[in-house]
PDB file of N, CA and C in Angstrom:
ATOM      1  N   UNK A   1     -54.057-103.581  15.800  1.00  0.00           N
ATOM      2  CA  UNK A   1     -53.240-102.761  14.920  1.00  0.00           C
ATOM      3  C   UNK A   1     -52.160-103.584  14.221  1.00  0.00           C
ATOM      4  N   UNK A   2     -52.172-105.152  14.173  1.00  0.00           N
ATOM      5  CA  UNK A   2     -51.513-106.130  13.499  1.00  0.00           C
ATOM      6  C   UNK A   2     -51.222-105.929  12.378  1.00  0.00           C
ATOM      7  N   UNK A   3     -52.428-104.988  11.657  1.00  0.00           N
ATOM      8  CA  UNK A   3     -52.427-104.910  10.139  1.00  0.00           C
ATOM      9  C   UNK A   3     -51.326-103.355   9.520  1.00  0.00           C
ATOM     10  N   UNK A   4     -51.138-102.501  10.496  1.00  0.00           N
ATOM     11  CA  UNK A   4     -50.540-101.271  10.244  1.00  0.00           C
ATOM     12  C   UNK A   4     -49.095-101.847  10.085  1.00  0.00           C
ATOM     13  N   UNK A   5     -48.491-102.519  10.681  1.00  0.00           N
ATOM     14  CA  UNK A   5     -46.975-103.180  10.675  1.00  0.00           C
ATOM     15  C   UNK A   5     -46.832-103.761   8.754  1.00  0.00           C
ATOM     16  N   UNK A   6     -47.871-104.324   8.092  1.00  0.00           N
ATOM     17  CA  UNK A   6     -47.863-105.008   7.237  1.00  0.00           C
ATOM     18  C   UNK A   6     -47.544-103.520   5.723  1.00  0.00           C
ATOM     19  N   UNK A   7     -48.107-102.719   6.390  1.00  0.00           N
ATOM     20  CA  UNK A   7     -48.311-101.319   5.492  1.00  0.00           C
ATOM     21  C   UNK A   7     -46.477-100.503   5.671  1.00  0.00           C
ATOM     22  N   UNK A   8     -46.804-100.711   7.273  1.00  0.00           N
ATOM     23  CA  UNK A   8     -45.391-100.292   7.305  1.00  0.00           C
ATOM     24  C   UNK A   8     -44.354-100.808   6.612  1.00  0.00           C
ATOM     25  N   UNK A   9     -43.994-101.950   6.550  1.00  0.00           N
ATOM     26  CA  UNK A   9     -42.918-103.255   5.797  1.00  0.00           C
ATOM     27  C   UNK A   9     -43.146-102.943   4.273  1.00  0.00           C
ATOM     28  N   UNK A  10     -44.028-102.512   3.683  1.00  0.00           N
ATOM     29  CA  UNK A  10     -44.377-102.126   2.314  1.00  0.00           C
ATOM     30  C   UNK A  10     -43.634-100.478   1.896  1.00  0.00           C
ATOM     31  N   UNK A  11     -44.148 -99.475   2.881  1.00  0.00           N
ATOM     32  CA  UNK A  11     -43.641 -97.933   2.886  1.00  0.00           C
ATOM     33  C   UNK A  11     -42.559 -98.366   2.784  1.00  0.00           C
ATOM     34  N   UNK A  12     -41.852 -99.256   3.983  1.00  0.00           N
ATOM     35  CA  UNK A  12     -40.294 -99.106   4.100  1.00  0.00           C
ATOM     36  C   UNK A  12     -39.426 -99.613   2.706  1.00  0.00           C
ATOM     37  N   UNK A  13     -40.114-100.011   1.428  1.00  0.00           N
ATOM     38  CA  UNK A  13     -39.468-100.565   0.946  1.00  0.00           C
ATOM     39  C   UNK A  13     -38.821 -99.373  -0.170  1.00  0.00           C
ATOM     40  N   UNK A  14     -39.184 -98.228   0.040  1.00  0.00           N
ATOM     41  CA  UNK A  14     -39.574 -97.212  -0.986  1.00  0.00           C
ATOM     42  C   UNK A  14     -38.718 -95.820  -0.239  1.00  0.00           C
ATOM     43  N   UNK A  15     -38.710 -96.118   1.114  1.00  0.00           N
ATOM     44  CA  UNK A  15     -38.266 -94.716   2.264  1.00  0.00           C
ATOM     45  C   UNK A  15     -37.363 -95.174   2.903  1.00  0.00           C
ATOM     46  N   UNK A  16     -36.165 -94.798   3.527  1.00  0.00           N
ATOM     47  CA  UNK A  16     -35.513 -94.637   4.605  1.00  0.00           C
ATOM     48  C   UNK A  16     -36.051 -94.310   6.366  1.00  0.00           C
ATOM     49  N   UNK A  17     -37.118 -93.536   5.927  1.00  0.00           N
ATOM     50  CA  UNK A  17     -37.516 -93.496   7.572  1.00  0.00           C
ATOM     51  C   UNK A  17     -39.283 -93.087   7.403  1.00  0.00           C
ATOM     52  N   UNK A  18     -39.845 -94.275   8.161  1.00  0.00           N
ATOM     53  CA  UNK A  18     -41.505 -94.703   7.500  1.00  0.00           C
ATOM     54  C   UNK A  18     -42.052 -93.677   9.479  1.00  0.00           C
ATOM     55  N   UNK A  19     -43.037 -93.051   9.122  1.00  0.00           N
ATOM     56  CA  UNK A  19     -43.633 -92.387  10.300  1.00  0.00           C
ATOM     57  C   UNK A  19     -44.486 -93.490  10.733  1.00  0.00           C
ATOM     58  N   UNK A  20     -44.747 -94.057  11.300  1.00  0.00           N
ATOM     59  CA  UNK A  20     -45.853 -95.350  11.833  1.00  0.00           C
ATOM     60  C   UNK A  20     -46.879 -94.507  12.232  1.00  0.00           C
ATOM     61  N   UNK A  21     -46.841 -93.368  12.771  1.00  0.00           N
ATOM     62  CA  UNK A  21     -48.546 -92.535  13.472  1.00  0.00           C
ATOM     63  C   UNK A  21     -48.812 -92.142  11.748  1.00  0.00           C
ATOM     64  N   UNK A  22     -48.305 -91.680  10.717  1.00  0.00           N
ATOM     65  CA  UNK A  22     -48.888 -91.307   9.789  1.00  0.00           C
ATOM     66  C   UNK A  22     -49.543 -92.655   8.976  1.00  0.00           C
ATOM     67  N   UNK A  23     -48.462 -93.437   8.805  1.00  0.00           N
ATOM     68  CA  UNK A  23     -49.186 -94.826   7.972  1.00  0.00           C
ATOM     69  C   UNK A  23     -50.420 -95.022   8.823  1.00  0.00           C
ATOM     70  N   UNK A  24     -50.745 -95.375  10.306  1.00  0.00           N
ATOM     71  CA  UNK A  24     -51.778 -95.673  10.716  1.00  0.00           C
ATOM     72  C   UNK A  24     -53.029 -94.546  10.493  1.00  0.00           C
ATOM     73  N   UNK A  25     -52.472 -93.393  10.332  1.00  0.00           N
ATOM     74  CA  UNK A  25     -53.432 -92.417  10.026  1.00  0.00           C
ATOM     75  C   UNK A  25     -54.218 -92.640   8.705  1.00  0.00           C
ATOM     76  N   UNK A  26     -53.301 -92.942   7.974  1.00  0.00           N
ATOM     77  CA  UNK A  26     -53.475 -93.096   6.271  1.00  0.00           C
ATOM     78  C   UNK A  26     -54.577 -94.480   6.467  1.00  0.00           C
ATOM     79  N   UNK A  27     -54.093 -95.358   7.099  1.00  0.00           N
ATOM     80  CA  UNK A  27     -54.838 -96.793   7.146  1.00  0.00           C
ATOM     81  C   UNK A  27     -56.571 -96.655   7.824  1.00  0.00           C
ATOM     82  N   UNK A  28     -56.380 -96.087   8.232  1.00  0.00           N
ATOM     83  CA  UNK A  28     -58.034 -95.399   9.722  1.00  0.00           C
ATOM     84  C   UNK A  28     -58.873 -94.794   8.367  1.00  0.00           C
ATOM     85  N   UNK A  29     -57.992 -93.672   7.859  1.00  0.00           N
ATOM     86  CA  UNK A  29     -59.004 -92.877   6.356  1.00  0.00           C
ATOM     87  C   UNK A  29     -59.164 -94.058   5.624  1.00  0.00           C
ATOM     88  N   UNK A  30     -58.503 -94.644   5.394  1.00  0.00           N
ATOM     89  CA  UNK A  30     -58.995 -95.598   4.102  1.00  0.00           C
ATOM     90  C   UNK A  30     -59.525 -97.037   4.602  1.00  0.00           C
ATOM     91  N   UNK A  31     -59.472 -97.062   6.136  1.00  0.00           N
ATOM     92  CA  UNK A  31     -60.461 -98.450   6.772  1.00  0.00           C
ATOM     93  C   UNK A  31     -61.714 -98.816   5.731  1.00  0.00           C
ATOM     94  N   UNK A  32     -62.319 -98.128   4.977  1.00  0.00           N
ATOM     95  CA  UNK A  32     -64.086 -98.472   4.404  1.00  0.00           C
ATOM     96  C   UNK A  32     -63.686 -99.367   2.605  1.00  0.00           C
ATOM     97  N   UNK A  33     -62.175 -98.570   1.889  1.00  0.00           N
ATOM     98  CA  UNK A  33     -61.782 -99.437   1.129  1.00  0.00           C
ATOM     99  C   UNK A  33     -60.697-100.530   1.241  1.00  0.00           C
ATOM    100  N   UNK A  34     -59.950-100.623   1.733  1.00  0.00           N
ATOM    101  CA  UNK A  34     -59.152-101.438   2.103  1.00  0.00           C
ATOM    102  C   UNK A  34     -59.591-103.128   2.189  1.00  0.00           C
ATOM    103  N   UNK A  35     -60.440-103.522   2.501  1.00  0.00           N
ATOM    104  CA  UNK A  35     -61.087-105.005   2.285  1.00  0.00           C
ATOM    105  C   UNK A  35     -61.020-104.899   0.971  1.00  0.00           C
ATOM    106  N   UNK A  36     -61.237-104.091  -0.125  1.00  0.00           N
ATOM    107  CA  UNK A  36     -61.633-104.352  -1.662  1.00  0.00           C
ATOM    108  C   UNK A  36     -60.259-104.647  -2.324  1.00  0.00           C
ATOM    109  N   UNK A  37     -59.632-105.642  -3.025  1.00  0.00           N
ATOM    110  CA  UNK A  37     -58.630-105.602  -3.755  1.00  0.00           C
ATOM    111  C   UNK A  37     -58.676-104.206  -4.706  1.00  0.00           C
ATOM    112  N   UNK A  38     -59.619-104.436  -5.487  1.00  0.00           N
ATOM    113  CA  UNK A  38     -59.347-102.991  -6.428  1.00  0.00           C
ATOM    114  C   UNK A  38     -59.245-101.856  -5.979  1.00  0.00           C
ATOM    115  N   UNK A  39     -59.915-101.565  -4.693  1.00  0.00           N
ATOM    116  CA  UNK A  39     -60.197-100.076  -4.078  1.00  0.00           C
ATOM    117  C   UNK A  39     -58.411-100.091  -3.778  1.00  0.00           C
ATOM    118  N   UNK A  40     -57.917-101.187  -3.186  1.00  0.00           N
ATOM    119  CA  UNK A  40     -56.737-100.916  -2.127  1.00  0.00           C
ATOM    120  C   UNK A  40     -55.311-100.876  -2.928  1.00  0.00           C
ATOM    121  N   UNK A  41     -55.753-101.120  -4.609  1.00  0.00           N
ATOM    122  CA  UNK A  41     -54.666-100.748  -5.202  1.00  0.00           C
ATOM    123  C   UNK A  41     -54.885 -99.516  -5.640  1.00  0.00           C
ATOM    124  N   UNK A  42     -53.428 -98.797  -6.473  1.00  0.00           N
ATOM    125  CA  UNK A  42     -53.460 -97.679  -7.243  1.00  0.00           C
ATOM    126  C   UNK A  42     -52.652 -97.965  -8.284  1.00  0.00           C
ATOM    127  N   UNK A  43     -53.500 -98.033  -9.303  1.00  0.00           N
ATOM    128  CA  UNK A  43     -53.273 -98.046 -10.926  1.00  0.00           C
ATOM    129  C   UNK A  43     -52.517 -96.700 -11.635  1.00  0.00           C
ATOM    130  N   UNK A  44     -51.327 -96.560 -11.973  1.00  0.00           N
ATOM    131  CA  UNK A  44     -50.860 -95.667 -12.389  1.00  0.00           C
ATOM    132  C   UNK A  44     -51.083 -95.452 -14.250  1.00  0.00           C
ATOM    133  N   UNK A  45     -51.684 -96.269 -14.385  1.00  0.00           N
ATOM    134  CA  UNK A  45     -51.891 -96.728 -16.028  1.00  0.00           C
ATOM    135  C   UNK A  45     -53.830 -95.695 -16.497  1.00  0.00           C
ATOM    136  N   UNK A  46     -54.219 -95.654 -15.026  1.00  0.00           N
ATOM    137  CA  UNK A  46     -55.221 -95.001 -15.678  1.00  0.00           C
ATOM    138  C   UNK A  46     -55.451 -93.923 -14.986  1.00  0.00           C
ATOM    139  N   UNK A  47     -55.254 -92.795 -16.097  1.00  0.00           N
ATOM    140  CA  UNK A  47     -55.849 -91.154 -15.340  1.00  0.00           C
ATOM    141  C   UNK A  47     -56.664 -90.712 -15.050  1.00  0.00           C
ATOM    142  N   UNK A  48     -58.069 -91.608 -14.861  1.00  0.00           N
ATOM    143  CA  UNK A  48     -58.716 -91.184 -14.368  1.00  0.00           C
ATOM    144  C   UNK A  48     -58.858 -91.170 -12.381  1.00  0.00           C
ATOM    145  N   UNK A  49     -58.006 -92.771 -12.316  1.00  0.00           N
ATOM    146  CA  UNK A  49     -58.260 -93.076 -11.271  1.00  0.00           C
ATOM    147  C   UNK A  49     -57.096 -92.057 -10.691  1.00  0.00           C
ATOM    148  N   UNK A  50     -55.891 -91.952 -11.378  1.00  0.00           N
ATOM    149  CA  UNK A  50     -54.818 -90.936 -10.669  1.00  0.00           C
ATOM    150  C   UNK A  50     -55.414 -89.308 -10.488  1.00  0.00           C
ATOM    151  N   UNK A  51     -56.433 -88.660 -11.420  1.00  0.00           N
ATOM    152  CA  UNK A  51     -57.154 -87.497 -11.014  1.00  0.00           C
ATOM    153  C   UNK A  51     -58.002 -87.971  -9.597  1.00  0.00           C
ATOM    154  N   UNK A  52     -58.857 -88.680  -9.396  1.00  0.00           N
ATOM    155  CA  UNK A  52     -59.254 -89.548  -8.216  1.00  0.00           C
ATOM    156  C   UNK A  52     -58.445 -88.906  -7.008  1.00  0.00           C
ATOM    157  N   UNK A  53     -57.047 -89.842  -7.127  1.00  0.00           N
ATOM    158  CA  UNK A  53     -56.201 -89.481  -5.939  1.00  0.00           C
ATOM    159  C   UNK A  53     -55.545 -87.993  -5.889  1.00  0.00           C
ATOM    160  N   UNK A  54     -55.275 -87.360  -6.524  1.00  0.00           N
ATOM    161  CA  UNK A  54     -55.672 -85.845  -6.806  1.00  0.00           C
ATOM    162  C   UNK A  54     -56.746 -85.215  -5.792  1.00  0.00           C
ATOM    163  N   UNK A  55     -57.767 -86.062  -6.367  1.00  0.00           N
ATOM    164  CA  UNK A  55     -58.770 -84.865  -5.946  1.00  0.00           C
ATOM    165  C   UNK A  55     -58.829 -84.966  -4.405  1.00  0.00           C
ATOM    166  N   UNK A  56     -58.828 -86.772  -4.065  1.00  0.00           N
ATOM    167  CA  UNK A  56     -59.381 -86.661  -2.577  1.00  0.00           C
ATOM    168  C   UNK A  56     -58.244 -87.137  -1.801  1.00  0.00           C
ATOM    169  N   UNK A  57     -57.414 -87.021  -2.230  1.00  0.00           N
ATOM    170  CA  UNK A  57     -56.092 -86.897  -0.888  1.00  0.00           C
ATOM    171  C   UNK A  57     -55.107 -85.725  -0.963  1.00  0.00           C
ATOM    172  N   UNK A  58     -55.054 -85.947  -2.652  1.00  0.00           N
ATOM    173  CA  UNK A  58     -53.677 -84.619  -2.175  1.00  0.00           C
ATOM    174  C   UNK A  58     -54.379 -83.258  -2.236  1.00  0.00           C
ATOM    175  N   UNK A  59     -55.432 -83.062  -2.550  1.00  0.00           N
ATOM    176  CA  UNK A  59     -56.629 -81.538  -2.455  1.00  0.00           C
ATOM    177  C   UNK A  59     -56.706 -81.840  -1.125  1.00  0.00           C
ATOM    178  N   UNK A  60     -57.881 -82.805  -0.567  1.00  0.00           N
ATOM    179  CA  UNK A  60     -58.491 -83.241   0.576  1.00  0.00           C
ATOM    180  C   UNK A  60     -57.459 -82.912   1.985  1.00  0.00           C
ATOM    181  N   UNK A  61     -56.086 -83.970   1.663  1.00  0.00           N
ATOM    182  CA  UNK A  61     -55.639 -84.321   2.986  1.00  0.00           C
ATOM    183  C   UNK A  61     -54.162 -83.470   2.721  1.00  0.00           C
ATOM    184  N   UNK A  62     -53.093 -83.039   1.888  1.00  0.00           N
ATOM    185  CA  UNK A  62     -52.182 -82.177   1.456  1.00  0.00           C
ATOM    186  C   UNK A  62     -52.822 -80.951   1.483  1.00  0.00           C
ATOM    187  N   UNK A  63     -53.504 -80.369   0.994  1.00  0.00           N
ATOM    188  CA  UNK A  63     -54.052 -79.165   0.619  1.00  0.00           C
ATOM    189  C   UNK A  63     -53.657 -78.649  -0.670  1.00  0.00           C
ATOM    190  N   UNK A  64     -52.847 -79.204  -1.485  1.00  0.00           N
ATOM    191  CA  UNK A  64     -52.421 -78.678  -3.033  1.00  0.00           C
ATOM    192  C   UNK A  64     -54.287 -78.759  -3.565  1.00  0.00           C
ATOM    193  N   UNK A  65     -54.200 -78.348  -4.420  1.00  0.00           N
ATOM    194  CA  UNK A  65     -55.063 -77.908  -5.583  1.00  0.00           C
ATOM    195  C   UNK A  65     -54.479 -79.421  -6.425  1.00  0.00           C
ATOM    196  N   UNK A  66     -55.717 -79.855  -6.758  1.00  0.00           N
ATOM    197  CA  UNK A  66     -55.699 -81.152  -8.059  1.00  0.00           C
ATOM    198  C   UNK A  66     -55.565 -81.102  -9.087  1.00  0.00           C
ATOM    199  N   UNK A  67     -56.011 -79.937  -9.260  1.00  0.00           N
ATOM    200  CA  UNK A  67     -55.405 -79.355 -11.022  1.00  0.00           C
ATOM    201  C   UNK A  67     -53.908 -78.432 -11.096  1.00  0.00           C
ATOM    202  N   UNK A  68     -53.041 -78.533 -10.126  1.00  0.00           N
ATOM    203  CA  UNK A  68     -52.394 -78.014  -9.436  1.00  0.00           C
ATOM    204  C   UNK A  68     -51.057 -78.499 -10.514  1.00  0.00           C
ATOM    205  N   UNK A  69     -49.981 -78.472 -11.196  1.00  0.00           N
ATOM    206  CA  UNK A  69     -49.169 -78.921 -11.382  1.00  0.00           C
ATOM    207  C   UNK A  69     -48.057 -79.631 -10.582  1.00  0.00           C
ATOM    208  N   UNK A  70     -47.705 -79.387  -9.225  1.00  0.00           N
ATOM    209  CA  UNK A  70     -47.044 -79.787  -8.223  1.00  0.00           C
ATOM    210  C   UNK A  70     -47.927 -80.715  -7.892  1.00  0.00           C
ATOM    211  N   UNK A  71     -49.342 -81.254  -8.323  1.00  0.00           N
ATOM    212  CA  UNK A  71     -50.302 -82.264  -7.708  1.00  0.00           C
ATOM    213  C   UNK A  71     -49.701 -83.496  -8.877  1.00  0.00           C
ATOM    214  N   UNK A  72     -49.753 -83.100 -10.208  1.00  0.00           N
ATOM    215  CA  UNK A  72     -49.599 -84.018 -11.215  1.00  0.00           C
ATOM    216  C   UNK A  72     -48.167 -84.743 -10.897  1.00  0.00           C
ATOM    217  N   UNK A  73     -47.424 -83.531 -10.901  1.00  0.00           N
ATOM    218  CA  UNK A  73     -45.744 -83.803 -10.431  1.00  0.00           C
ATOM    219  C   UNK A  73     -45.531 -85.037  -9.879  1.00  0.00           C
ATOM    220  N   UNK A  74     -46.027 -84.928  -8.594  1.00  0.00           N
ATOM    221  CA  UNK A  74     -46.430 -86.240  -7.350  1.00  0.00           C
ATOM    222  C   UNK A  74     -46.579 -87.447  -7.793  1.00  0.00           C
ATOM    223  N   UNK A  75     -48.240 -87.378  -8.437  1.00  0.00           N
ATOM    224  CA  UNK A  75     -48.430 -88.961  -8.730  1.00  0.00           C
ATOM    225  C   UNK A  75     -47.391 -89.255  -9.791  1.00  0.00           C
ATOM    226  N   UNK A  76     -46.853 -88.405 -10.782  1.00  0.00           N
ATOM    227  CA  UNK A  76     -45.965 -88.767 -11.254  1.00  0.00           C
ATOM    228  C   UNK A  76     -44.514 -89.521 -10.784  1.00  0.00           C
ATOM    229  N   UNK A  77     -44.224 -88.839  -9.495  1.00  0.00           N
ATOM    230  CA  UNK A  77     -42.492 -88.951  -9.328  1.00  0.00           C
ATOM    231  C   UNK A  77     -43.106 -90.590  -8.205  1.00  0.00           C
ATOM    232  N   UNK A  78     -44.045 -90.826  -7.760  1.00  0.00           N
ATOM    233  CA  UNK A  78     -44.721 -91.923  -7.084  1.00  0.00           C
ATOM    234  C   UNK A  78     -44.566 -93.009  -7.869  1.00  0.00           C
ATOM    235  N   UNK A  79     -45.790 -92.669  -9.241  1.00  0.00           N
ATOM    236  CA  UNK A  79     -45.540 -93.768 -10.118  1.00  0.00           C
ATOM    237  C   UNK A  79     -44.322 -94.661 -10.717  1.00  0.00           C
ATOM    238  N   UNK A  80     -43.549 -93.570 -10.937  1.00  0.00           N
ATOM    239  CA  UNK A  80     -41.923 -93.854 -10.639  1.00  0.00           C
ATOM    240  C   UNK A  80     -40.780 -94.550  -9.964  1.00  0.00           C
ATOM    241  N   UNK A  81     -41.509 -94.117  -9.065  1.00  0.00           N
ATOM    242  CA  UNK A  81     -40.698 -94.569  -7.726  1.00  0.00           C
ATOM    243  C   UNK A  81     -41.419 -96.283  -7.604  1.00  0.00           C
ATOM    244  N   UNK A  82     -42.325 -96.300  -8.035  1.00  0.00           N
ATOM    245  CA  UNK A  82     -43.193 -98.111  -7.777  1.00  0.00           C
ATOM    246  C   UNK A  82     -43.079 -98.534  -8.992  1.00  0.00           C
ATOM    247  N   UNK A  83     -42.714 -97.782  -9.812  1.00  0.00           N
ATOM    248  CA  UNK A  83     -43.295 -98.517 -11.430  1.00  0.00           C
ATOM    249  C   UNK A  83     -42.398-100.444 -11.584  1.00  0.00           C
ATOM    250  N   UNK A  84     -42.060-100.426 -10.365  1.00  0.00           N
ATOM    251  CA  UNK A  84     -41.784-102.106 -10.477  1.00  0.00           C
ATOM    252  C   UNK A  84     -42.610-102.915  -9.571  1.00  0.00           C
ATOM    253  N   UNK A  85     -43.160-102.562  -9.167  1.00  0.00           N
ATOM    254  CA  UNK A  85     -44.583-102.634  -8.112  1.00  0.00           C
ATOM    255  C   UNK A  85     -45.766-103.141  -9.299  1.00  0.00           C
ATOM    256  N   UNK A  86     -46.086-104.380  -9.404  1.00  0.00           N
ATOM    257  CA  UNK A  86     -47.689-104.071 -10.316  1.00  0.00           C
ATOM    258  C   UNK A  86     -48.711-103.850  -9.314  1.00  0.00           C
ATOM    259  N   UNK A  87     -48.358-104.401  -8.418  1.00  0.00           N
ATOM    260  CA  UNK A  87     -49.949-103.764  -7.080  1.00  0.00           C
ATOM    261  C   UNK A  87     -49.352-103.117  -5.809  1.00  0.00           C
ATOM    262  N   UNK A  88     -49.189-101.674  -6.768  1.00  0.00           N
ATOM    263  CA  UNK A  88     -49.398-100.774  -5.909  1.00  0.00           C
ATOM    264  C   UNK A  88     -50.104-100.072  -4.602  1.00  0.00           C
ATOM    265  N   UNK A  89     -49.563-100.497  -3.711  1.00  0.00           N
ATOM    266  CA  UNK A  89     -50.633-100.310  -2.600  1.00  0.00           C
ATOM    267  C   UNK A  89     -51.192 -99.042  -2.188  1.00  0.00           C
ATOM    268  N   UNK A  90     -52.328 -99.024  -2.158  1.00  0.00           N
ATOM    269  CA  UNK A  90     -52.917 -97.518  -1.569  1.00  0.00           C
ATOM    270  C   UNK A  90     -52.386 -96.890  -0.733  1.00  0.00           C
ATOM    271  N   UNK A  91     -52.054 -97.351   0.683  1.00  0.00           N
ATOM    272  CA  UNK A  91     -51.848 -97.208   1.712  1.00  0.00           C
ATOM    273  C   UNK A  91     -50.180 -96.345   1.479  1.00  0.00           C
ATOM    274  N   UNK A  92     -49.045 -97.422   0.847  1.00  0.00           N
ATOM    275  CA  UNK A  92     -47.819 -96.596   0.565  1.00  0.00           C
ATOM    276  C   UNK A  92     -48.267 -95.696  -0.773  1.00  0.00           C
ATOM    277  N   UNK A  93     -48.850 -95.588  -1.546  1.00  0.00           N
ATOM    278  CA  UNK A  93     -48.717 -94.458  -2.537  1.00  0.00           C
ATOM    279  C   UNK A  93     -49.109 -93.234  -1.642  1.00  0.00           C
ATOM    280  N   UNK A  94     -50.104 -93.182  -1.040  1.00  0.00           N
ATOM    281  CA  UNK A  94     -50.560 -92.034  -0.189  1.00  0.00           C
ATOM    282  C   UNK A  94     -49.231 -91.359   0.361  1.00  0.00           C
ATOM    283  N   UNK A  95     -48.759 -92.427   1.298  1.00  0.00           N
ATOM    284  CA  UNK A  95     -47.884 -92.166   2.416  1.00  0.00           C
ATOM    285  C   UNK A  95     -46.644 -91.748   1.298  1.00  0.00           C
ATOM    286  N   UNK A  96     -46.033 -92.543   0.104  1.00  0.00           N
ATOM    287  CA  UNK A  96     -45.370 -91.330  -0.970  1.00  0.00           C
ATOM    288  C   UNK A  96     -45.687 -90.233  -1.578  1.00  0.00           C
ATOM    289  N   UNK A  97     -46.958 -89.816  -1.650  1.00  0.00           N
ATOM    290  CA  UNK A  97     -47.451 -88.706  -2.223  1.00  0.00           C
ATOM    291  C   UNK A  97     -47.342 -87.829  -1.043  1.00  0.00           C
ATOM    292  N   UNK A  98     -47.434 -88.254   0.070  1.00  0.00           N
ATOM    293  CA  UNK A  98     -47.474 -86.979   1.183  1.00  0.00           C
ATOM    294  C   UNK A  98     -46.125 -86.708   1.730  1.00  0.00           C
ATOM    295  N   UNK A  99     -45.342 -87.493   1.492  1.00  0.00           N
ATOM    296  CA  UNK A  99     -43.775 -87.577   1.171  1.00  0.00           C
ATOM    297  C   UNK A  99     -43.065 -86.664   0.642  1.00  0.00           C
ATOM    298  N   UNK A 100     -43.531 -86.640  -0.559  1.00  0.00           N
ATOM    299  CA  UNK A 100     -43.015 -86.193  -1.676  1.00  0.00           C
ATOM    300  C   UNK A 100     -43.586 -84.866  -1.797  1.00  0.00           C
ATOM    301  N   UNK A 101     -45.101 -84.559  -1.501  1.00  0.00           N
ATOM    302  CA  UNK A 101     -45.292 -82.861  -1.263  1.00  0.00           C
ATOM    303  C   UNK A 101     -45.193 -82.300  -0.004  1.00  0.00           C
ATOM    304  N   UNK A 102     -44.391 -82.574   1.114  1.00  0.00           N
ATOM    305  CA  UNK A 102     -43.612 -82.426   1.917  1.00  0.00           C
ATOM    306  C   UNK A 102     -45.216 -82.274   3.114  1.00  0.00           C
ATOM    307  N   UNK A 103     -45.776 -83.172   3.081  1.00  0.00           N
ATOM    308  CA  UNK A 103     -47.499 -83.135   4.208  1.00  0.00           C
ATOM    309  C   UNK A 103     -47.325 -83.987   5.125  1.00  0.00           C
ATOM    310  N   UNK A 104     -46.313 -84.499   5.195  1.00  0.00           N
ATOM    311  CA  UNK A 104     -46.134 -86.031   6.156  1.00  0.00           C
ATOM    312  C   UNK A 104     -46.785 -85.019   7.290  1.00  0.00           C
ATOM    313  N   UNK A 105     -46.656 -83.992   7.950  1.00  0.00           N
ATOM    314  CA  UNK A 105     -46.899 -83.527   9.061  1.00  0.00           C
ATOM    315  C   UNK A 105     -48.231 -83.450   9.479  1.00  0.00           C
ATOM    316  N   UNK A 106     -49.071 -83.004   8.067  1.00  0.00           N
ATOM    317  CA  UNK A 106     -50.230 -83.202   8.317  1.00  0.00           C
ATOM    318  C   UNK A 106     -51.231 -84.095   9.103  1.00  0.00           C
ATOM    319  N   UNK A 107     -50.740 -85.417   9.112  1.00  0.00           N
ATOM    320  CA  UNK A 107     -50.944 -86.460   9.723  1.00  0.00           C
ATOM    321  C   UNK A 107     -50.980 -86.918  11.071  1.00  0.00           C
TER     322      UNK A 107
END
């Protein structure tokens, strides 16, 4: 679990108080992309890939609706929050999107 500490040090740069059982949760779902550079970033520049994270985390693992306006809201106030970030990591955008629509619990 060497590699969850590395995710953590990233969340923390963005939060005041990082859940470590949720980041590792977030890290376990996304174990199959995570080796891929491209899979393991999130591009805020293209909407298709931000409908993407819509559909299969904050529908999937939040429960908002993707066409949802409080869904758009999110990747929005995210993108924001990193837009000095050029490689955005999967792992903390998640863990801000579930942040930010108040799901950390879910986890």
């Amino acid at each position: 679990m060497a590699d969850i500490a590395k995710y953590v040090v990233d969340v923390a740069k963005y939060t005041d108080s990082v859940n470590e059982d949720v980041v590792a949760t977030i890290v376990k779902n996304l174990a199959p992309v995570l080796g891929r550079r491209d899979a393991m970033l999130v591009s805020c520049s293209d909407e298709k890939e931000l409908q993407t994270v819509r559909k299969n985390f904050i529908e999937k693992k939040c429960g908002v609706d993707a066409n949802d306006e409080k869904a758009k809201a999110a990747t929005d106030a995210v993108c924001e929050r990193m837009k000095d970030d050029r490689t955005k990591n999967r792992v903390t955008f998640y863990y801000l999107l579930a942040e930010e629509l108040r799901c950390l619990g879910k986890f």
